[in-house]
Protein backbone atom coordinates (compact mmCIF):
# COMPACT_ATOMS: atom_id res chain seq x y z
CA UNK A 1 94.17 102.97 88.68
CA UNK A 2 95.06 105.92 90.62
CA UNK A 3 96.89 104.57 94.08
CA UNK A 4 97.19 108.47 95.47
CA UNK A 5 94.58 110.81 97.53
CA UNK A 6 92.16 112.99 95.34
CA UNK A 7 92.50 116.96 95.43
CA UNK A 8 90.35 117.20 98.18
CA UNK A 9 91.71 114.77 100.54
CA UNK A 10 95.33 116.57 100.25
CA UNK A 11 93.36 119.45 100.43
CA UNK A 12 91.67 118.23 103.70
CA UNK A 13 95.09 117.22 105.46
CA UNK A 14 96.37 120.93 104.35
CA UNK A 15 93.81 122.76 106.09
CA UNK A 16 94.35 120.72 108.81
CA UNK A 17 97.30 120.95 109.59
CA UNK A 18 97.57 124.77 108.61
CA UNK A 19 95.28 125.10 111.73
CA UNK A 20 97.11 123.04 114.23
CA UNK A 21 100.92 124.48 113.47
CA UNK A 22 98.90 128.19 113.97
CA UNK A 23 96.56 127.66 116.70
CA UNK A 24 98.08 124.74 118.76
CA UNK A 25 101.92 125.22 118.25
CA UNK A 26 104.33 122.81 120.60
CA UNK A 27 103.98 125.59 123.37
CA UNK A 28 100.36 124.98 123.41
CA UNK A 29 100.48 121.68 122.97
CA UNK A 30 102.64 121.06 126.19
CA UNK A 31 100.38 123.53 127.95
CA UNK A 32 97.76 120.92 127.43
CA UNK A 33 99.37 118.43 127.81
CA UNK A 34 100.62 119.63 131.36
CA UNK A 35 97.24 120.55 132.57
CA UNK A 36 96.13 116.94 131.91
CA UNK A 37 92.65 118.01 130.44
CA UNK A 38 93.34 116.83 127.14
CA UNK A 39 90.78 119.27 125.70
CA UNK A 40 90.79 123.09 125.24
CA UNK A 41 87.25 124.26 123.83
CA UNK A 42 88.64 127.06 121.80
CA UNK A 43 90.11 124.69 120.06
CA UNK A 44 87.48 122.35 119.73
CA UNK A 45 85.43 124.76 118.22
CA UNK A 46 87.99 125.43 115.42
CA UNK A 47 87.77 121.61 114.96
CA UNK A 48 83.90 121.95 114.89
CA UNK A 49 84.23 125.19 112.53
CA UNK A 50 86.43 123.61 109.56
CA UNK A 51 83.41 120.54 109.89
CA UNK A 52 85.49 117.84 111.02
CA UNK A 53 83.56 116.93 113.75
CA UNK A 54 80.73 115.66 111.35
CA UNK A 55 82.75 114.22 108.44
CA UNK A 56 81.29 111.00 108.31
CA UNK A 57 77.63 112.29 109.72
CA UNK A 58 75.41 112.63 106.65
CA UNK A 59 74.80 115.84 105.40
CA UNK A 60 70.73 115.94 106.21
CA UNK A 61 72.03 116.20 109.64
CA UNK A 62 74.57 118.58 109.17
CA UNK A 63 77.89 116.92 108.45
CA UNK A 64 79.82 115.82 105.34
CA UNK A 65 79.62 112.31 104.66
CA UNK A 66 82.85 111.48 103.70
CA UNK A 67 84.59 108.00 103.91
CA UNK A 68 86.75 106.59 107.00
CA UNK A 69 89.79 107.26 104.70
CA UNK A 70 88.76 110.78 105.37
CA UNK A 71 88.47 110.64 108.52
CA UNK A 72 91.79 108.82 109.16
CA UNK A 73 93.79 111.41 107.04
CA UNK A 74 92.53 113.52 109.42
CA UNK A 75 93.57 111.43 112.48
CA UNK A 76 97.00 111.29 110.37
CA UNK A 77 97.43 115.32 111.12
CA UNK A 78 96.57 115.28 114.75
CA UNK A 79 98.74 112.51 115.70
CA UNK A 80 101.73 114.50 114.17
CA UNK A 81 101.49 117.63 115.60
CA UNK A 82 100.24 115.29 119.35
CA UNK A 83 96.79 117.13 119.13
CA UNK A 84 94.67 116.93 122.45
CA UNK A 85 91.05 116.77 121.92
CA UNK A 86 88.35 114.39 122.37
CA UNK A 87 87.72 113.78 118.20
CA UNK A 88 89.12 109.78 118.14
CA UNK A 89 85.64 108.93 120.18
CA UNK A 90 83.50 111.59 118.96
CA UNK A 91 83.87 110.10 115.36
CA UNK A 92 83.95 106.69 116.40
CA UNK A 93 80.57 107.32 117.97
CA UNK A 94 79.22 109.56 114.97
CA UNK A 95 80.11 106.99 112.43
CA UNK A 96 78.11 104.15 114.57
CA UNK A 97 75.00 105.92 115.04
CA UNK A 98 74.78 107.57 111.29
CA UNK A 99 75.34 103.69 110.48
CA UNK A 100 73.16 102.36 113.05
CA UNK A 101 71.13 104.53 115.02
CA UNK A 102 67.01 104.58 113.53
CA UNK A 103 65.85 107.83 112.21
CA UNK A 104 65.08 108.97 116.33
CA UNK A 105 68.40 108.60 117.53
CA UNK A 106 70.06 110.13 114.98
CA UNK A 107 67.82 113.19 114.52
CA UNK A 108 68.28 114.02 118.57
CA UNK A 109 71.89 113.25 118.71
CA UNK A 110 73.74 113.54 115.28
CA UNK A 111 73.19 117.55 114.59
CA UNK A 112 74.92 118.23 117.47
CA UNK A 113 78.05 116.06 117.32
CA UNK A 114 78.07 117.57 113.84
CA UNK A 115 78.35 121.15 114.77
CA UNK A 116 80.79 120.18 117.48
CA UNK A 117 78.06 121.65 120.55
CA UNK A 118 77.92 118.54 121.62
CA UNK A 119 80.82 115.72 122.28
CA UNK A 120 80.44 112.25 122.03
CA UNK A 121 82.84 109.48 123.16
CA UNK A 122 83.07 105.15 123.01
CA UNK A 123 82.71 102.80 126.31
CA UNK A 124 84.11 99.66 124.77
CA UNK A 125 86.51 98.35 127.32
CA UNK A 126 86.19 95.82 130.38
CA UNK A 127 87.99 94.28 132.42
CA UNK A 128 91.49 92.06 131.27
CA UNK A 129 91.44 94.50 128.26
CA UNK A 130 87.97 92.70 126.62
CA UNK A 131 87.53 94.88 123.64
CA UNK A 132 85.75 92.44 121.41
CA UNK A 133 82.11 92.88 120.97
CA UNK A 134 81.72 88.99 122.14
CA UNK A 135 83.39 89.93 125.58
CA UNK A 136 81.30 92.52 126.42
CA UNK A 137 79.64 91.96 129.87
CA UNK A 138 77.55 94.78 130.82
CA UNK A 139 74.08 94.33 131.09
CA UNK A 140 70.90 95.39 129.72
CA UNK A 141 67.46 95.31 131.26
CA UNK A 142 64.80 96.96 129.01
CA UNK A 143 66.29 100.51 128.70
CA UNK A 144 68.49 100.51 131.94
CA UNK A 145 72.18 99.43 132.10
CA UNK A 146 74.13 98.26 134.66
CA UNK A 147 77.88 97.21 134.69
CA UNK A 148 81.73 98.96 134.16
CA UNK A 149 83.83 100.23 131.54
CA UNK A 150 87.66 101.41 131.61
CA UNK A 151 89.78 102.88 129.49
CA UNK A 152 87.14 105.50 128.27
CA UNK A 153 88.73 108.61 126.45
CA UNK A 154 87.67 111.77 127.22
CA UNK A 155 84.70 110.44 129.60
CA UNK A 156 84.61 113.83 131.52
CA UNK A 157 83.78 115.97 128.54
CA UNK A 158 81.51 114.09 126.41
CA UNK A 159 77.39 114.17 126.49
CA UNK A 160 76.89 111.23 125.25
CA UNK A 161 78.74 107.57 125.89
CA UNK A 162 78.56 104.67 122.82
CA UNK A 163 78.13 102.00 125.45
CA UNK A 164 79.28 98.50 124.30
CA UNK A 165 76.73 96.19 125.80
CA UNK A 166 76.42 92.03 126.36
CA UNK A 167 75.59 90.29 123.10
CA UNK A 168 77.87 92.72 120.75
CA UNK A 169 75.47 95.66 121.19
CA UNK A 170 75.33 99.39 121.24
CA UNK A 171 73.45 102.01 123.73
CA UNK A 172 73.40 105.18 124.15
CA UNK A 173 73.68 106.75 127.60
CA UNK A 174 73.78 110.33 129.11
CA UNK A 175 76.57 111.14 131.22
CA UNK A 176 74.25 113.80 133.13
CA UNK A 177 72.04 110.47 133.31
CA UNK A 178 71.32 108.98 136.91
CA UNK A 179 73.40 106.23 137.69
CA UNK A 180 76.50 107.56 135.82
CA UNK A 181 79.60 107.42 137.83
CA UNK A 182 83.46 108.29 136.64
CA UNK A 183 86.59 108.43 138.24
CA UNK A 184 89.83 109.51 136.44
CA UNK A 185 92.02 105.79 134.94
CA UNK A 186 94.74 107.85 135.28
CA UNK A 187 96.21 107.33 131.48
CA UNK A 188 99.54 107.57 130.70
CA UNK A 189 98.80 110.13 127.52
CA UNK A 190 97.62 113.48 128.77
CA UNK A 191 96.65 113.97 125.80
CA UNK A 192 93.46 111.88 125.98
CA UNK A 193 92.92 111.42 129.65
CA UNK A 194 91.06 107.61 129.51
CA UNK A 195 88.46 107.23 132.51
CA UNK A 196 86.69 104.15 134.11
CA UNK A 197 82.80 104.35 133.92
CA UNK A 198 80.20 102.72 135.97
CA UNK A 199 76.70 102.36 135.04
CA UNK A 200 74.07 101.25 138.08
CA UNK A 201 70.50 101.36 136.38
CA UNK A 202 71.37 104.45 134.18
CA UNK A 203 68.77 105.12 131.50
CA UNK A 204 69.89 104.06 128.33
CA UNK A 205 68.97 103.90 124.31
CA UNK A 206 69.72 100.37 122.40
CA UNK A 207 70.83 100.84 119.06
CA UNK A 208 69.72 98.12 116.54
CA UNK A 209 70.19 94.48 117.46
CA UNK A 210 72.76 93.85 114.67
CA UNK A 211 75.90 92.42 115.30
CA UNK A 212 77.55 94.35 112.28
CA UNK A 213 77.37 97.95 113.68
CA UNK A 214 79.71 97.05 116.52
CA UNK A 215 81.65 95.35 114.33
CA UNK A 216 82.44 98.26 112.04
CA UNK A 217 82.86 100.26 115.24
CA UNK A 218 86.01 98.82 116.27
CA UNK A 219 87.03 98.12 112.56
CA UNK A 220 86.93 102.16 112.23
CA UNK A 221 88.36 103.05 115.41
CA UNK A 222 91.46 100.68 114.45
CA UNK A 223 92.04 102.14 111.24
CA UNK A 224 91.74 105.68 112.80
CA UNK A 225 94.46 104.55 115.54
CA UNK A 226 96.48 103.06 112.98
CA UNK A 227 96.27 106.84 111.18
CA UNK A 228 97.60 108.43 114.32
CA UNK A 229 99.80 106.52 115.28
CA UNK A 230 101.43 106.23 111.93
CA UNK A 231 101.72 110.55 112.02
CA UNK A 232 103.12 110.66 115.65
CA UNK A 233 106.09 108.16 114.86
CA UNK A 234 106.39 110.25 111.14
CA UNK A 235 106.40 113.12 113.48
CA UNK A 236 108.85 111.40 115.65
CA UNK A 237 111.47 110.96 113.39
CA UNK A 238 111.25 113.63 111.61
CA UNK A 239 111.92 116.14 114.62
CA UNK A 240 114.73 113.22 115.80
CA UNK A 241 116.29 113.91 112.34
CA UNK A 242 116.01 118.16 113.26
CA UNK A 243 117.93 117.23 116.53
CA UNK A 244 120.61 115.40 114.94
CA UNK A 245 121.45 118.24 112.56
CA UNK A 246 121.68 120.71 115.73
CA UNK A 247 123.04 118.31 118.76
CA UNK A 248 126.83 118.07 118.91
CA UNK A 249 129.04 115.59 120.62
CA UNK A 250 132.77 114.48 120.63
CA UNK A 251 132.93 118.22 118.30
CA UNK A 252 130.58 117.30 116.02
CA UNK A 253 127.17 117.21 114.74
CA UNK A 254 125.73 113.77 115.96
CA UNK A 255 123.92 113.52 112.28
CA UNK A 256 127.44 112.73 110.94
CA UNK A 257 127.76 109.58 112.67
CA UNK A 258 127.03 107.26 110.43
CA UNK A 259 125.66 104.96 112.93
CA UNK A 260 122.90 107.55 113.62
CA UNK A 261 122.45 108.67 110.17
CA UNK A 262 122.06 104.19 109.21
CA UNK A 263 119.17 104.41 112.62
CA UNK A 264 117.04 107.56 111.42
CA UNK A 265 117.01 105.83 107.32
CA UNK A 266 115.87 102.56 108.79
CA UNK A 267 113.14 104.10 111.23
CA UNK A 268 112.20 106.16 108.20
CA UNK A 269 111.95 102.93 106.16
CA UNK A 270 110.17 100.79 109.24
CA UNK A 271 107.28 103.63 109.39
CA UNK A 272 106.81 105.49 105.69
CA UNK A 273 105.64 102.27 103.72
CA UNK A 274 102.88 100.99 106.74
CA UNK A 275 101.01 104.29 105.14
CA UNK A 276 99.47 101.81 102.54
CA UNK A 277 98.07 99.71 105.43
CA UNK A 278 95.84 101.96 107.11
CA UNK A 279 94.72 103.69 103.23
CA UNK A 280 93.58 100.22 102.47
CA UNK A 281 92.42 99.25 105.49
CA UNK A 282 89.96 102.37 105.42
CA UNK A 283 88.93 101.97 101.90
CA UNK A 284 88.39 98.13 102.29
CA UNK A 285 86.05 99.04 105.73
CA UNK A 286 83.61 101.28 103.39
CA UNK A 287 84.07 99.14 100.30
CA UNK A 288 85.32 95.64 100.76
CA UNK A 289 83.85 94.70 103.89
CA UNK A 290 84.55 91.16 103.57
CA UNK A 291 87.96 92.25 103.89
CA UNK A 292 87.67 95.22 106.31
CA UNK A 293 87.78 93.76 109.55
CA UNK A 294 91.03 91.90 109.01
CA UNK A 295 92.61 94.52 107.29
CA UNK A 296 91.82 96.77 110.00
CA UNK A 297 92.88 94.73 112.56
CA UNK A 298 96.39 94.00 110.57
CA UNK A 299 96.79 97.91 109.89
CA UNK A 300 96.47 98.57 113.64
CA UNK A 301 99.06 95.88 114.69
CA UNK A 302 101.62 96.56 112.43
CA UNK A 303 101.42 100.08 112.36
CA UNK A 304 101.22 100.37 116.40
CA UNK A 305 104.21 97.65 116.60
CA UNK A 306 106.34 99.78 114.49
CA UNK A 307 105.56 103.04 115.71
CA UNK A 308 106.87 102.11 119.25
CA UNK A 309 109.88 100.43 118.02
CA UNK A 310 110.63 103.84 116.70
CA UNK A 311 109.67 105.69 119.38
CA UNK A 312 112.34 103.79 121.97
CA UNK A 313 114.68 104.76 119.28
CA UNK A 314 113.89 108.17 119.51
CA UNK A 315 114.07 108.29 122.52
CA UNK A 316 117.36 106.42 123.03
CA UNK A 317 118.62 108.94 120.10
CA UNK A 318 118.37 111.99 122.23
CA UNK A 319 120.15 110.51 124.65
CA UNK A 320 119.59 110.92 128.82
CA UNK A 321 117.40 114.20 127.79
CA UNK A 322 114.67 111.68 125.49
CA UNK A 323 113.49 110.30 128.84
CA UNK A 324 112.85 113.56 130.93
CA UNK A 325 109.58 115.40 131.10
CA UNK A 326 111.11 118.50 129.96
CA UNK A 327 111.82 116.75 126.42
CA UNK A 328 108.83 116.96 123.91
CA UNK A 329 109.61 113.34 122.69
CA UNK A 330 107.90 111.89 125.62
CA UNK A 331 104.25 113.16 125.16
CA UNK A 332 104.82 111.26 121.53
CA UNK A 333 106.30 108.19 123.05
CA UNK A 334 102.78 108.24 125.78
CA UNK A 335 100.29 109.13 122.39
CA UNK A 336 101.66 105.77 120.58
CA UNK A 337 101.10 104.24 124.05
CA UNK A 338 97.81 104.99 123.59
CA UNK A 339 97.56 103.75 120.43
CA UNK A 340 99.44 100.53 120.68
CA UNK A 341 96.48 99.36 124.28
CA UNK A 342 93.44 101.24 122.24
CA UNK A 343 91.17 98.57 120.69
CA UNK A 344 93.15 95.31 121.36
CA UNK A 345 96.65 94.81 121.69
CA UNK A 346 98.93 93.56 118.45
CA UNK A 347 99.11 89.94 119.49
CA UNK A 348 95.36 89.82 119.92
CA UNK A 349 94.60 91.76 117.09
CA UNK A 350 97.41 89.11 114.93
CA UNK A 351 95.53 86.28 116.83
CA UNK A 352 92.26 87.67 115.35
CA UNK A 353 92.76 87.55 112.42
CA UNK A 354 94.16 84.30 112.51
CA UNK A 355 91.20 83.25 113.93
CA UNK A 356 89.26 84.93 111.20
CA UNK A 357 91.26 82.91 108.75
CA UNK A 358 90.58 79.92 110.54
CA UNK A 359 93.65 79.03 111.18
């Protein structure tokens, strides 16, 4: 049995990250990152050009269909090199409607998030951080919807909004529709500026009344957090092990302590092996999905747990200078932020799958 990634799939990760350390170096990135957009469109478009925007959109409509390992390789990459771009949403909202949209939807809307012309994004959230499908509140009434949703990424540049919806549904909505209203939620990662949406009447599309499509949403979106998160803390340490080799102290390089050199091997060891969690998680959500849903929710606790554990470190290891804006280890220490609140905290996510356990 062969436990590694194909030819393709190293392939994949090559290309990607090829582009990003030529076209969004750490000067860029803090540019970004600055500006608080958390999108550039030239940038997009090199996203859209490579075909990542439509990797798990079938390929009648223009994309690649690959697997959510796929896709969360890719989500590896742009966590490590802090990428800021709307794609976690877009492909969370892709992969739902190619799995649940009827032939309508996905023939008006998936050619276009394929090609990257047009951006898509999730509205999951509600209030007391109710991610669960089950929790959802807002309200449909024929094809209208009314209610609120925080924590939205990338709200002010997407098209189209996956709305979560009472009963563990899906809609579509515009967000040139009428009775669409944003304001910024003023998100700790610039990166992916998160906004809270509010929906009075606005015109909206139902997906299929099947509990299962929502479901798989958030199972996919945790595996893909899981992805990033695990490359921003791999990033993390290895640019805290680059520091140590150049930052002196007492007349010395502070990677010859051998307290410091002990703290970098055991953040290496706390992060490197949590990469099997979110392969089988990803595999398990395409092919096992009796399975899937806890080992996505596992993958995304762990991984998120561990990855801020090693970020403090980080942050503690560059001294005074770790916790200053000037110091490129914050805007890592904000993404795994991100990633830790995104789809359910670890102690829910551990108390779901207790729960799926029936314990």
């Amino acid at each position: 049995m062969d436990f590694g990634l194909s030819e393709e799939q190293e392939l994949l990760q090559e290309t990607v990250r090829g582009y990003l350390a030529n076209e969004c170096p750490p000067s860029r990135q803090r540019e970004i990152f600055d500006a608080g957009s958390g999108y550039d469109e030239a940038l997009w478009r090199g996203l859209a050009e490579m075909g990542l925007t439509g990797l798990a959109i079938p390929e009648v409509y223009g994309g690649a269909e690959l697997e959510v390992l796929d896709l969360a390789l890719t989500c590896e990459v742009l966590g490590e090199f802090g990428f800021p771009s709307p794609f976690l949403g877009h492909v969370m909202a892709a992969s739902a409607l190619a799995a649940g949209g009827d032939s309508d939807q996905q023939a008006r809307w998936l050619p276009g998030l394929a090609d990257g012309s047009q951006i898509a994004t999730v509205a999951l959230c509600e209030s007391n951080s109710a991610w669960a499908p089950q929790t959802w509140a807002c309200r449909l009434s024929g094809e209208t919807l009314s209610g609120s949703k925080c924590f939205v990424p990338h709200a002010d540049a997407a098209d189209l909004l996956l709305v979560g919806v009472e009963g563990g549904r899906l809609a579509l909505v515009e967000t040139s529709a009428a009775g669409v209203a944003m304001e910024s939620g003023e998100g700790v990662d610039r990166s992916r500026p998160v906004f809270r949406v509010d929906f009075d009447g606005a015109p909206c599309v139902p997906l299929a009344d099947d509990p299962r499509i929502a479901g798989r949403l958030c199972d996919v979106g945790r595996v893909l957090v899981s992805a990033d998160a695990f490359g921003a803390a791999t990033h993390l340490v290895e640019e805290t092990v680059e520091y140590a080799k150049t930052r002196e102290q007492f007349g010395q390089k502070i990677g010859q302590f051998q307290a410091v050199k002990h703290q970098l091997a055991r953040l290496a060891l706390d992060i490197e092996p949590s990469r099997a969690l979110f392969w089988y998680a990803a595999y398990a959500v395409d092919h096992l999905p009796e399975d899937g849903t806890r080992a996505a929710a596992l993958a995304k606790s762990h991984i998120s747990d561990r990855a801020m554990e090693a970020a403090r470190a980080v942050v503690e290891l560059h001294g005074g200078y770790g916790f200053t804006w000037e110091c490129d280890v914050q805007m890592g220490f904000k993404r795994l932020m991100f990633d830790r609140a995104f789809l359910g905290s670890p102690d829910r996510l551990r108390e779901h799958c207790a729960d799926l356990a029936g314990w």
